[in-house]
C-alpha atoms as a PDB file:
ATOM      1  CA  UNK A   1      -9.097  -9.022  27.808  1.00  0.00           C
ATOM      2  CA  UNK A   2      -6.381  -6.540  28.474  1.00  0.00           C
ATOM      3  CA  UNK A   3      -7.131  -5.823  32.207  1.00  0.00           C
ATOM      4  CA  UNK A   4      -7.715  -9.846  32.757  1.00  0.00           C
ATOM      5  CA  UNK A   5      -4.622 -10.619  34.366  1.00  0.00           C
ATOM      6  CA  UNK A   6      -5.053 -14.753  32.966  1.00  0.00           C
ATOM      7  CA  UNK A   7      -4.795 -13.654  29.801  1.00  0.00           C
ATOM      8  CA  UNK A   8      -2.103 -13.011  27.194  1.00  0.00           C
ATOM      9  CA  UNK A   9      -2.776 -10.920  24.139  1.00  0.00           C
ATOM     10  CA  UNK A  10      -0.687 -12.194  21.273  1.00  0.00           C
ATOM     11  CA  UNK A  11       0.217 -10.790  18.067  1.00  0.00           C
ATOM     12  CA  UNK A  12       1.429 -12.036  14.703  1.00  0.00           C
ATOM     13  CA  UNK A  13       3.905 -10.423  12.635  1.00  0.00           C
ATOM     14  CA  UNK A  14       2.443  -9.343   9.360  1.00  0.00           C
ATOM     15  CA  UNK A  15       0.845 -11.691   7.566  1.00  0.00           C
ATOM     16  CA  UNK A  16       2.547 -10.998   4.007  1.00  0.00           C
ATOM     17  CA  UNK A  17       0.581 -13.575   1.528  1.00  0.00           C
ATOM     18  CA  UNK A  18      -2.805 -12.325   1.782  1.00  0.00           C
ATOM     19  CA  UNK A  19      -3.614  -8.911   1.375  1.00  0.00           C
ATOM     20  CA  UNK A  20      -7.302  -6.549   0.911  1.00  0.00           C
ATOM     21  CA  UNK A  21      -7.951  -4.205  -1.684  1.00  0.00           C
ATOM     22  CA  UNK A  22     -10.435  -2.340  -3.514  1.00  0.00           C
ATOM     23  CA  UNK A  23     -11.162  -3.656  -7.085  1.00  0.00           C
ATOM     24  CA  UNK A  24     -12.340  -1.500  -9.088  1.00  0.00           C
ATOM     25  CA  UNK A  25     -15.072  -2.861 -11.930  1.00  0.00           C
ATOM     26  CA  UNK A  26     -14.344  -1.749 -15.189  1.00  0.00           C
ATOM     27  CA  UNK A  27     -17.700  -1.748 -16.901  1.00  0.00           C
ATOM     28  CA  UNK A  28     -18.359   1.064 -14.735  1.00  0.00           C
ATOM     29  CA  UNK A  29     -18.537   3.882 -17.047  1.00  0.00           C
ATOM     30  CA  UNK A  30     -17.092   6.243 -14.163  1.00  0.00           C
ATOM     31  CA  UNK A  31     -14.380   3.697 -13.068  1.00  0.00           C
ATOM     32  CA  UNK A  32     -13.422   3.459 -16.613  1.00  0.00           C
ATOM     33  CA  UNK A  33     -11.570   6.295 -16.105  1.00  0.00           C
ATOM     34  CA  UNK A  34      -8.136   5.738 -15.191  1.00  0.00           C
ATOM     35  CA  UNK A  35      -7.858   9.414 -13.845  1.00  0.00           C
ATOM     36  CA  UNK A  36     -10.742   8.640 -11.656  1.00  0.00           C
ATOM     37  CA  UNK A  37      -9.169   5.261 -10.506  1.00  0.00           C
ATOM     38  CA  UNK A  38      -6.022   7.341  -9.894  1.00  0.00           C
ATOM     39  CA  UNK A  39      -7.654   9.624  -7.899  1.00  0.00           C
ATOM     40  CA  UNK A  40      -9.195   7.247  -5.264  1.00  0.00           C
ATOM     41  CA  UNK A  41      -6.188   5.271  -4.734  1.00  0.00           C
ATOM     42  CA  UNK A  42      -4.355   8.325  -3.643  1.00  0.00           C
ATOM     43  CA  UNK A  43      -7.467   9.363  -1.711  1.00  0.00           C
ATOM     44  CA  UNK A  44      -7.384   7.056   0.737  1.00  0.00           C
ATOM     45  CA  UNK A  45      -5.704   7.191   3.986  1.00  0.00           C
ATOM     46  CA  UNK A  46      -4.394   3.758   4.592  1.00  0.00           C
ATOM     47  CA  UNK A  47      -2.624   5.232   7.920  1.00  0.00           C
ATOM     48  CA  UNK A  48      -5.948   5.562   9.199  1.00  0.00           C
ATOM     49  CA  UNK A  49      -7.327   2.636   8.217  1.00  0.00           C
ATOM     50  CA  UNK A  50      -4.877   0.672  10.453  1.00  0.00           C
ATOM     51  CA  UNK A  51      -5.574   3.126  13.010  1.00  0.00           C
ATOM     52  CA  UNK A  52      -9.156   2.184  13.057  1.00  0.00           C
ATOM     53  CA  UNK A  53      -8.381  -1.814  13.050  1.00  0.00           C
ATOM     54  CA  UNK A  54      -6.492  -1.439  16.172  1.00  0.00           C
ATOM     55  CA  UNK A  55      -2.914  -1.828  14.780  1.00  0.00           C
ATOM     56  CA  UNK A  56      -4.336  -5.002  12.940  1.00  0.00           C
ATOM     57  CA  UNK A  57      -2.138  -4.405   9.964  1.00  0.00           C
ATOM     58  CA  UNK A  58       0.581  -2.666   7.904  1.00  0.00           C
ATOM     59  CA  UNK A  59       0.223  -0.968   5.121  1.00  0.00           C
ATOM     60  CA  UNK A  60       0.618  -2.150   1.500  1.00  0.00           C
ATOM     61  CA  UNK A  61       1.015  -0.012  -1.609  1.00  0.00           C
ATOM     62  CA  UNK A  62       1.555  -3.368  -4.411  1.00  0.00           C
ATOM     63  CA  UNK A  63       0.368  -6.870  -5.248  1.00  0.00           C
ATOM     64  CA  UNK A  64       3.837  -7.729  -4.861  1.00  0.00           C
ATOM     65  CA  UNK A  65       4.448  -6.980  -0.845  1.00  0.00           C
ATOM     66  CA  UNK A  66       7.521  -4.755   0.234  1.00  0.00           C
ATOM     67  CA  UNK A  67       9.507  -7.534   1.492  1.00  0.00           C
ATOM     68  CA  UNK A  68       9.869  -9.616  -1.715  1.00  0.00           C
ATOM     69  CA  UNK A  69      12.915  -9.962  -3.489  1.00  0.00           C
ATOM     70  CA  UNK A  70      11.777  -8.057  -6.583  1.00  0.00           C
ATOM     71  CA  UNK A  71      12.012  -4.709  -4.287  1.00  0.00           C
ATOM     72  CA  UNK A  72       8.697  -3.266  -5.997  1.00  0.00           C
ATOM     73  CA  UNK A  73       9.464   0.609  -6.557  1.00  0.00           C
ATOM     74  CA  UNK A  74       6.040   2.758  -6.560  1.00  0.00           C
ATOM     75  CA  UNK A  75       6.048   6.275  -8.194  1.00  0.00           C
ATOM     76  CA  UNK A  76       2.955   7.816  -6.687  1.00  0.00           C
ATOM     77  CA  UNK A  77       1.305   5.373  -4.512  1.00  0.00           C
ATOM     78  CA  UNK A  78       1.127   7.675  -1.077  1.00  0.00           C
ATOM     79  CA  UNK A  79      -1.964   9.335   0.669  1.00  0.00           C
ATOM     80  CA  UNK A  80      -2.381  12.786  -1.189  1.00  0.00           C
ATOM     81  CA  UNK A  81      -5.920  14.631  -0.954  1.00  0.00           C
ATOM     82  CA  UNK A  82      -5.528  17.531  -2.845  1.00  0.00           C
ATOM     83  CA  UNK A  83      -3.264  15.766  -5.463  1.00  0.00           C
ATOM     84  CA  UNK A  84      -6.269  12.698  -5.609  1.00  0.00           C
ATOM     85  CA  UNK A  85      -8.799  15.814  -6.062  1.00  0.00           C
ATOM     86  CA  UNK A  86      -7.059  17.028  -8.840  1.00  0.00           C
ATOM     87  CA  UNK A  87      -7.054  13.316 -10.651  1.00  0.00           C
ATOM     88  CA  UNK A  88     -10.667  14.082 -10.031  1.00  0.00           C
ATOM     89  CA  UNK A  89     -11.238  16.986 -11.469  1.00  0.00           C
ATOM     90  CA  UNK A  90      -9.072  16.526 -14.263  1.00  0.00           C
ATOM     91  CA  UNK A  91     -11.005  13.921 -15.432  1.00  0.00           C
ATOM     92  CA  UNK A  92     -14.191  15.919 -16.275  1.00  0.00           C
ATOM     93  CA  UNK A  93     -16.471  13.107 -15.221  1.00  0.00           C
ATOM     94  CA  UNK A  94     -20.010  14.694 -14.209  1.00  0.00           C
ATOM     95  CA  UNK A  95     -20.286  13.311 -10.269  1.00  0.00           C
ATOM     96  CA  UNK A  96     -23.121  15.191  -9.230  1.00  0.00           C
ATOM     97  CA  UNK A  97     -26.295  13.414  -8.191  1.00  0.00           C
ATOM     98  CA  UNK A  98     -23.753  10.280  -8.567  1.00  0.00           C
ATOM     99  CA  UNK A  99     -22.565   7.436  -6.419  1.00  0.00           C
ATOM    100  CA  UNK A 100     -20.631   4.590  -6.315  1.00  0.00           C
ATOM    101  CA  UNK A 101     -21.592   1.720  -4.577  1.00  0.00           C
ATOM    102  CA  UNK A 102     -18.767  -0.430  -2.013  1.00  0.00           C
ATOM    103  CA  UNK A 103     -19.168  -4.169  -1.551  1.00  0.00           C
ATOM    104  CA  UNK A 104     -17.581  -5.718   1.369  1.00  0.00           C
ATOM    105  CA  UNK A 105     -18.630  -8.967   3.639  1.00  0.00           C
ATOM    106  CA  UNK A 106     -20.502  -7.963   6.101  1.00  0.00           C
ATOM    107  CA  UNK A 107     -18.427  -8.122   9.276  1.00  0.00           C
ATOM    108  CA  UNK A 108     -17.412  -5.624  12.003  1.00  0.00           C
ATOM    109  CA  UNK A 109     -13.837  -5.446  10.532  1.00  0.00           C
ATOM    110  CA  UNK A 110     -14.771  -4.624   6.986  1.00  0.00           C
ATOM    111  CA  UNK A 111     -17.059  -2.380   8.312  1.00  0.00           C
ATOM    112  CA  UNK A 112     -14.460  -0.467   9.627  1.00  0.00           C
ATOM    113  CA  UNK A 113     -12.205  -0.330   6.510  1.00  0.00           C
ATOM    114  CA  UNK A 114     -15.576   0.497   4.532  1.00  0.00           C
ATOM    115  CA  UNK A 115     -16.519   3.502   6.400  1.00  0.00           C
ATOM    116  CA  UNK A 116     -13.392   4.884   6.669  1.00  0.00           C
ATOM    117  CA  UNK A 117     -13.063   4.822   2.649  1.00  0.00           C
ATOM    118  CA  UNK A 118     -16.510   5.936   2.228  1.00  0.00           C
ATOM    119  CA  UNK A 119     -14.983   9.156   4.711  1.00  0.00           C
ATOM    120  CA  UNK A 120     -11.989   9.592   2.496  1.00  0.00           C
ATOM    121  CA  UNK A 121     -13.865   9.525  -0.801  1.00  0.00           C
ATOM    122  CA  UNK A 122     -16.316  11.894   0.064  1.00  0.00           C
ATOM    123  CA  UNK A 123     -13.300  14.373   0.320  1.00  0.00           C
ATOM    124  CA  UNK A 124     -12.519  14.383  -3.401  1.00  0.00           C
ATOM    125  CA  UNK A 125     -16.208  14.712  -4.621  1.00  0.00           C
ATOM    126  CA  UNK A 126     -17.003  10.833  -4.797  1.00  0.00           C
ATOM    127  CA  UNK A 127     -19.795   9.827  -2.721  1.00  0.00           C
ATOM    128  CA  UNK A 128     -19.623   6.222  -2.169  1.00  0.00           C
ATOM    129  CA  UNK A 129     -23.130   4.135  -0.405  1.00  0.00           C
ATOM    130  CA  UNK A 130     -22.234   0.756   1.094  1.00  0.00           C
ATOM    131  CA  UNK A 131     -23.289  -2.001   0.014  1.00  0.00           C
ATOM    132  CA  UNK A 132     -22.880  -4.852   3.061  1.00  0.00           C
ATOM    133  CA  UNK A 133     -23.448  -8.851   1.989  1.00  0.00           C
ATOM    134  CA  UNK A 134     -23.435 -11.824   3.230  1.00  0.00           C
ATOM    135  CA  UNK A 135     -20.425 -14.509   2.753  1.00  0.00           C
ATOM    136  CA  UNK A 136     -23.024 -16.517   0.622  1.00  0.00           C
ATOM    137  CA  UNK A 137     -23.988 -13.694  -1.518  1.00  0.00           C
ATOM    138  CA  UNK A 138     -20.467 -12.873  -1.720  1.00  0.00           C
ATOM    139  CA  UNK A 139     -19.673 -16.272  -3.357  1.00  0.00           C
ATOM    140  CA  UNK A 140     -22.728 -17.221  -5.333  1.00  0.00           C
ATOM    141  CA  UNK A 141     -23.741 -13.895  -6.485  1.00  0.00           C
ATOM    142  CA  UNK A 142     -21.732 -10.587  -6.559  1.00  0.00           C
ATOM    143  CA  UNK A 143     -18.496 -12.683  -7.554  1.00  0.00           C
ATOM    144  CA  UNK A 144     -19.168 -14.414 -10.629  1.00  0.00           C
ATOM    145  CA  UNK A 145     -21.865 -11.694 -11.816  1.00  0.00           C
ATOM    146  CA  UNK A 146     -18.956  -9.207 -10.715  1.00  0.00           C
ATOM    147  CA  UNK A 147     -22.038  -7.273  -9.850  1.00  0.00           C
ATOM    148  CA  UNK A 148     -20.296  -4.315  -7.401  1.00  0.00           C
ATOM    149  CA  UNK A 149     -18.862  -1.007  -8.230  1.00  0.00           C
ATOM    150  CA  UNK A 150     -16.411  -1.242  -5.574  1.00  0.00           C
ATOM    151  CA  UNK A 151     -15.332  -4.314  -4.183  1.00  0.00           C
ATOM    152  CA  UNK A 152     -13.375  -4.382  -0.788  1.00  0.00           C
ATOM    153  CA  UNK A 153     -12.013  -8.225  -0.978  1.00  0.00           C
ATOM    154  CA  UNK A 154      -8.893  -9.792   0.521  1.00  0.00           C
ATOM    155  CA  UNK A 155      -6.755 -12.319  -1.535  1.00  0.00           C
ATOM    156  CA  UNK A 156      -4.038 -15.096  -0.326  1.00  0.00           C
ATOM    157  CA  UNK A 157      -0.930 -14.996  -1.990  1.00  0.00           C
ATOM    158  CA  UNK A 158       2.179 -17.203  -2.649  1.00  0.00           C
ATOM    159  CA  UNK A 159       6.086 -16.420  -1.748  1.00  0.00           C
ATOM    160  CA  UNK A 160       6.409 -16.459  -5.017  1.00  0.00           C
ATOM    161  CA  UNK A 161       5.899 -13.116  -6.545  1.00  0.00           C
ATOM    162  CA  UNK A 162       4.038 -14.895  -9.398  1.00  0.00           C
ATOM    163  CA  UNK A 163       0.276 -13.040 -10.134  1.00  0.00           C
ATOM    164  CA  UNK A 164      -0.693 -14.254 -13.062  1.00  0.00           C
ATOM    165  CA  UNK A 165      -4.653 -15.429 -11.486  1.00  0.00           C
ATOM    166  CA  UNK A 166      -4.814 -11.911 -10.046  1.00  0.00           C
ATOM    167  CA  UNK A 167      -4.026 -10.002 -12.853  1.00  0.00           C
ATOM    168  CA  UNK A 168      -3.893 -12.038 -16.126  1.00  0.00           C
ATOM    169  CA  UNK A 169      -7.073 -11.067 -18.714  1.00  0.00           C
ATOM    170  CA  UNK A 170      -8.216 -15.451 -18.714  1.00  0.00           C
ATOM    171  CA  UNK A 171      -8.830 -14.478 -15.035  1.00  0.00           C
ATOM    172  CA  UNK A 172     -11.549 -12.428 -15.532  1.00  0.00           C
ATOM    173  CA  UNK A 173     -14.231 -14.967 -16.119  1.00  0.00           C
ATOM    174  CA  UNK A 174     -15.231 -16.294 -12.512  1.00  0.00           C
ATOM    175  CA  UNK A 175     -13.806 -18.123 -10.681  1.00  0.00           C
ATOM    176  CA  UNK A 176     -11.072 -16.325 -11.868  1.00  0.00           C
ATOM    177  CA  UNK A 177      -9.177 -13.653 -10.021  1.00  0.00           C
ATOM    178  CA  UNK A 178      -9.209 -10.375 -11.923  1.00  0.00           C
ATOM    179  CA  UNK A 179     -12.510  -9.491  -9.919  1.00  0.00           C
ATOM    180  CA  UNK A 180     -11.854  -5.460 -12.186  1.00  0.00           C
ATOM    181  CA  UNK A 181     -12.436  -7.367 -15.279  1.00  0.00           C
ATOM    182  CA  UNK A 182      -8.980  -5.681 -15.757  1.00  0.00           C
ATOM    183  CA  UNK A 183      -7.249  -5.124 -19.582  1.00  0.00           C
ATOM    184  CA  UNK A 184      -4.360  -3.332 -19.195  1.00  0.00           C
ATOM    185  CA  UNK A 185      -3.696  -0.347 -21.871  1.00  0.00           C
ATOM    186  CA  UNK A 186      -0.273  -1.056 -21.934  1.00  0.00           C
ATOM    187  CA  UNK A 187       0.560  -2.877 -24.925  1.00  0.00           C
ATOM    188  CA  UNK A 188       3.804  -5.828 -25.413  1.00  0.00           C
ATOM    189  CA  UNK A 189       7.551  -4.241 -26.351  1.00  0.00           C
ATOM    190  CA  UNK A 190       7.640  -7.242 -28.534  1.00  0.00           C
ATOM    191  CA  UNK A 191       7.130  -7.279 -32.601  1.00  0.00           C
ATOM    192  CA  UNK A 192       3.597  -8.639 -32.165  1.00  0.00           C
ATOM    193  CA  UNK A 193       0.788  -8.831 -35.297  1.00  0.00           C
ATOM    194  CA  UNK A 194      -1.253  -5.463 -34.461  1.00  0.00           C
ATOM    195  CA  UNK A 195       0.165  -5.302 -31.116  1.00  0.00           C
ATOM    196  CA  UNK A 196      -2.906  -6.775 -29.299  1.00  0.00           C
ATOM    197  CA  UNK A 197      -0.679  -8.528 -26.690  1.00  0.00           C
ATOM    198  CA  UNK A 198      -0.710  -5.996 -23.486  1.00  0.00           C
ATOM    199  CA  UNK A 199       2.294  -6.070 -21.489  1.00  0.00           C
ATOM    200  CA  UNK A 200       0.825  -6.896 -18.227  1.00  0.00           C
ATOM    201  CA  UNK A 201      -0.287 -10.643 -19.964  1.00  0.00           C
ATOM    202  CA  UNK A 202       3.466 -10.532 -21.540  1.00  0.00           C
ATOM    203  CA  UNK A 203       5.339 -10.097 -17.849  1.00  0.00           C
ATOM    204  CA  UNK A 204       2.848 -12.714 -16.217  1.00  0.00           C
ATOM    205  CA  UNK A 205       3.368 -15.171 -18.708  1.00  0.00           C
ATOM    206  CA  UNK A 206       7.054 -14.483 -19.645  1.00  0.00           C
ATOM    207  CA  UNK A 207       7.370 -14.536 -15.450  1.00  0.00           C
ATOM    208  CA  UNK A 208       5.950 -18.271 -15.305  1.00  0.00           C
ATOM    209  CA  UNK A 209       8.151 -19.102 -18.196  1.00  0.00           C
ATOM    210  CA  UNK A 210      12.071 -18.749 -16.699  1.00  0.00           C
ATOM    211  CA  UNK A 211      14.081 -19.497 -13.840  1.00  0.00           C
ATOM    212  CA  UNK A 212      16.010 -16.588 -14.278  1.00  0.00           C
ATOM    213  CA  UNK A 213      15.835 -14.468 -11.395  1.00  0.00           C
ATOM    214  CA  UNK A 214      17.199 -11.120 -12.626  1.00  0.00           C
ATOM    215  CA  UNK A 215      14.724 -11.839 -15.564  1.00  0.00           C
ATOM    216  CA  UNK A 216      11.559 -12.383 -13.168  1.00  0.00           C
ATOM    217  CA  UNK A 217      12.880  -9.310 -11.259  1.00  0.00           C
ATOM    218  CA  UNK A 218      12.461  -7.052 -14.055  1.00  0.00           C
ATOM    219  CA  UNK A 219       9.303  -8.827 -14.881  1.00  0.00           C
ATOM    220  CA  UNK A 220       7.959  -8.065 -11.795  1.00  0.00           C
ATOM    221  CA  UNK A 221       8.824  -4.575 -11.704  1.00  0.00           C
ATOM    222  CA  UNK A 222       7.120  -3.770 -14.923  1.00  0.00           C
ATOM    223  CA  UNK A 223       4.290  -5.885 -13.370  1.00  0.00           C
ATOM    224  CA  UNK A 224       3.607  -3.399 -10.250  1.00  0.00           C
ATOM    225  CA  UNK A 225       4.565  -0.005 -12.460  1.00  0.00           C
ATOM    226  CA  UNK A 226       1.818  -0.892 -14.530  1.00  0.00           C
ATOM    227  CA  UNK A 227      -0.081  -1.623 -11.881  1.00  0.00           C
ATOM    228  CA  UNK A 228       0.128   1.191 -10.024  1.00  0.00           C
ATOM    229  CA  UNK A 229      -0.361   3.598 -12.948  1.00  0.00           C
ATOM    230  CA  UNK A 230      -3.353   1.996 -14.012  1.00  0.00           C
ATOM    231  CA  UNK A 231      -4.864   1.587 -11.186  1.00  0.00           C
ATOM    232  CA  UNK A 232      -7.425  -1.031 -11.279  1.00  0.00           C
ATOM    233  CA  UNK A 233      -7.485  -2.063  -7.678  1.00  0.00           C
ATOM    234  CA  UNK A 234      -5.991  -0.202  -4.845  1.00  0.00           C
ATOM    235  CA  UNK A 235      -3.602  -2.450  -2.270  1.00  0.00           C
ATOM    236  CA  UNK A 236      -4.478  -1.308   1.164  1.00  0.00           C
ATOM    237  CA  UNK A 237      -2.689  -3.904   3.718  1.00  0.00           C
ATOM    238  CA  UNK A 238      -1.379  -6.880   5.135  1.00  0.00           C
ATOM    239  CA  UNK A 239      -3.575  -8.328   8.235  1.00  0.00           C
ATOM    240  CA  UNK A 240      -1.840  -8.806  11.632  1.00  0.00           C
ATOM    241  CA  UNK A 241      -3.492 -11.699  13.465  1.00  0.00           C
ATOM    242  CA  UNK A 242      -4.553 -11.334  17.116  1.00  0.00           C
ATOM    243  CA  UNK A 243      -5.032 -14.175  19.894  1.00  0.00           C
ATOM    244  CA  UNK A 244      -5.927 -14.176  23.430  1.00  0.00           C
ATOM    245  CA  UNK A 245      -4.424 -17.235  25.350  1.00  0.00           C
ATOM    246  CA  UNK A 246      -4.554 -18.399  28.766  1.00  0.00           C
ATOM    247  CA  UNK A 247      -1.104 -17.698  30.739  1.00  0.00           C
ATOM    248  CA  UNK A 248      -1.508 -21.407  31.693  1.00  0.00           C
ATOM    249  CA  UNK A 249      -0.412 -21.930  27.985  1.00  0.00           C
ATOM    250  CA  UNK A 250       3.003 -21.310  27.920  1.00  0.00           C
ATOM    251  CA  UNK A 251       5.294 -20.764  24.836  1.00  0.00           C
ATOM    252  CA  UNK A 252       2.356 -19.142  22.874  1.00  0.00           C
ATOM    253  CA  UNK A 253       3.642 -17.460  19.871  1.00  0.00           C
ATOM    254  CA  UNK A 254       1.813 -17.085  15.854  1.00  0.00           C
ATOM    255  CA  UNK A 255       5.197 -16.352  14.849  1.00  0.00           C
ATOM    256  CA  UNK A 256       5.017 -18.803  11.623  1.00  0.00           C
ATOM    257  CA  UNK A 257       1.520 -18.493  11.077  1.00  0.00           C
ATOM    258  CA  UNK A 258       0.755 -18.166   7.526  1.00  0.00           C
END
């Protein structure tokens, strides 16, 4: 298409409300451990991931993209090997003879981002097998068994920096949204009988709840921290959409797609 001299190859800017990740399933006895979980996410090279898709992307660190107006602030969210080996180690989970399996729709652009995280993992002593399906068995079966180790899934998004079906712990029965089955450790600042109340439910709700922007801000923030300490999915990036068009078709731009 690029040599075709009839043809214009045109690119969108970063599409910022949907992003993929890899969810992490928490009655996984390995992925139970939050070491473990910290591990991978620092273990894999998003850089090269875009690489491999072409330029198809940017990178994304939080469920919250970069551009929002909460300004999400990440810690410890960049590619590290021998730091995610040592979350590895540290955790004194037995890996040998083990593996992890990685669900993904079975496409030649998943493929891509599956093999390259199956490459990455395998450098910090996690061997990963993939686990290709169908768009059908996506929807009728691994989803609402949550029946994957691994699950490399793409989500849409609102402007709103709002989460509360990605995150929140009524989301984890399907059709909800918390494909980890996530339950944060992290338990409400509030005076709360036997402090059952985590704070990730506390921020989502207490998000939904004012208008307050400087409130919601701080929400937010205490939304991704959590996040990204736990570790219960890892954010890997926002898709760029590509289009070939016919020069005859002037004025051509996905500029507003969304």
């Amino acid at each position: 298409l690029n040599l075709n001299q009839n043809i214009s190859i045109v690119k969108s800017n970063p599409i910022y409300n949907r992003y993929f990740a890899i969810y992490f399933n928490y009655s996984n006895e390995i992925l139970k451990n939050q070491l473990i979980r910290r591990g991978i996410s620092l273990g894999v090279n998003k850089d090269l991931i875009i690489e491999k898709l072409g330029g198809l992307g940017v990178v994304s660190d939080s469920t919250i993209p970069s551009i929002s107006w909460v300004e999400p602030k990440l810690l410890d969210s960049k590619y590290n090997v021998e730091k995610a080996k040592t979350f590895v180690q540290n955790s004194k989970v037995n890996l040998n003879d083990t593996s992890l399996r990685l669900t993904y729709l079975n496409d030649e652009t998943r493929k891509k981002v599956a093999d390259s995280i199956k490459d990455d993992l395998a450098l910090i002593g996690i061997t990963v097998n993939l686990e290709p399906k169908t768009l059908d068995e996506l929807q009728n079966q691994v989803l609402p068994s949550r029946d994957f180790d691994i699950l490399l899934f793409g989500v849409e998004t609102t402007s709103d920096p709002d989460r509360i079906r990605f995150w929140h712990e009524d989301a984890i029965d399907f059709p909800g949204l918390n494909f980890a089955s996530y339950i944060s450790n992290v338990k409400s600042r509030g005076v709360i009988l036997d402090n059952k109340v985590s704070r990730i439910n506390e921020v989502l709700e207490k998000g939904l709840s004012t208008l307050d922007k400087n409130l919601r801000k701080g929400y937010y923030k205490d939304l991704v921290e959590i996040l990204e300490a736990e570790s219960p999915a890892t954010i890997l990036y926002h898709p760029i959409i590509e289009s070939a068009v016919n020069k005859r078709v002037e004025n051509f731009t996905l500029d507003n797609i969304n």
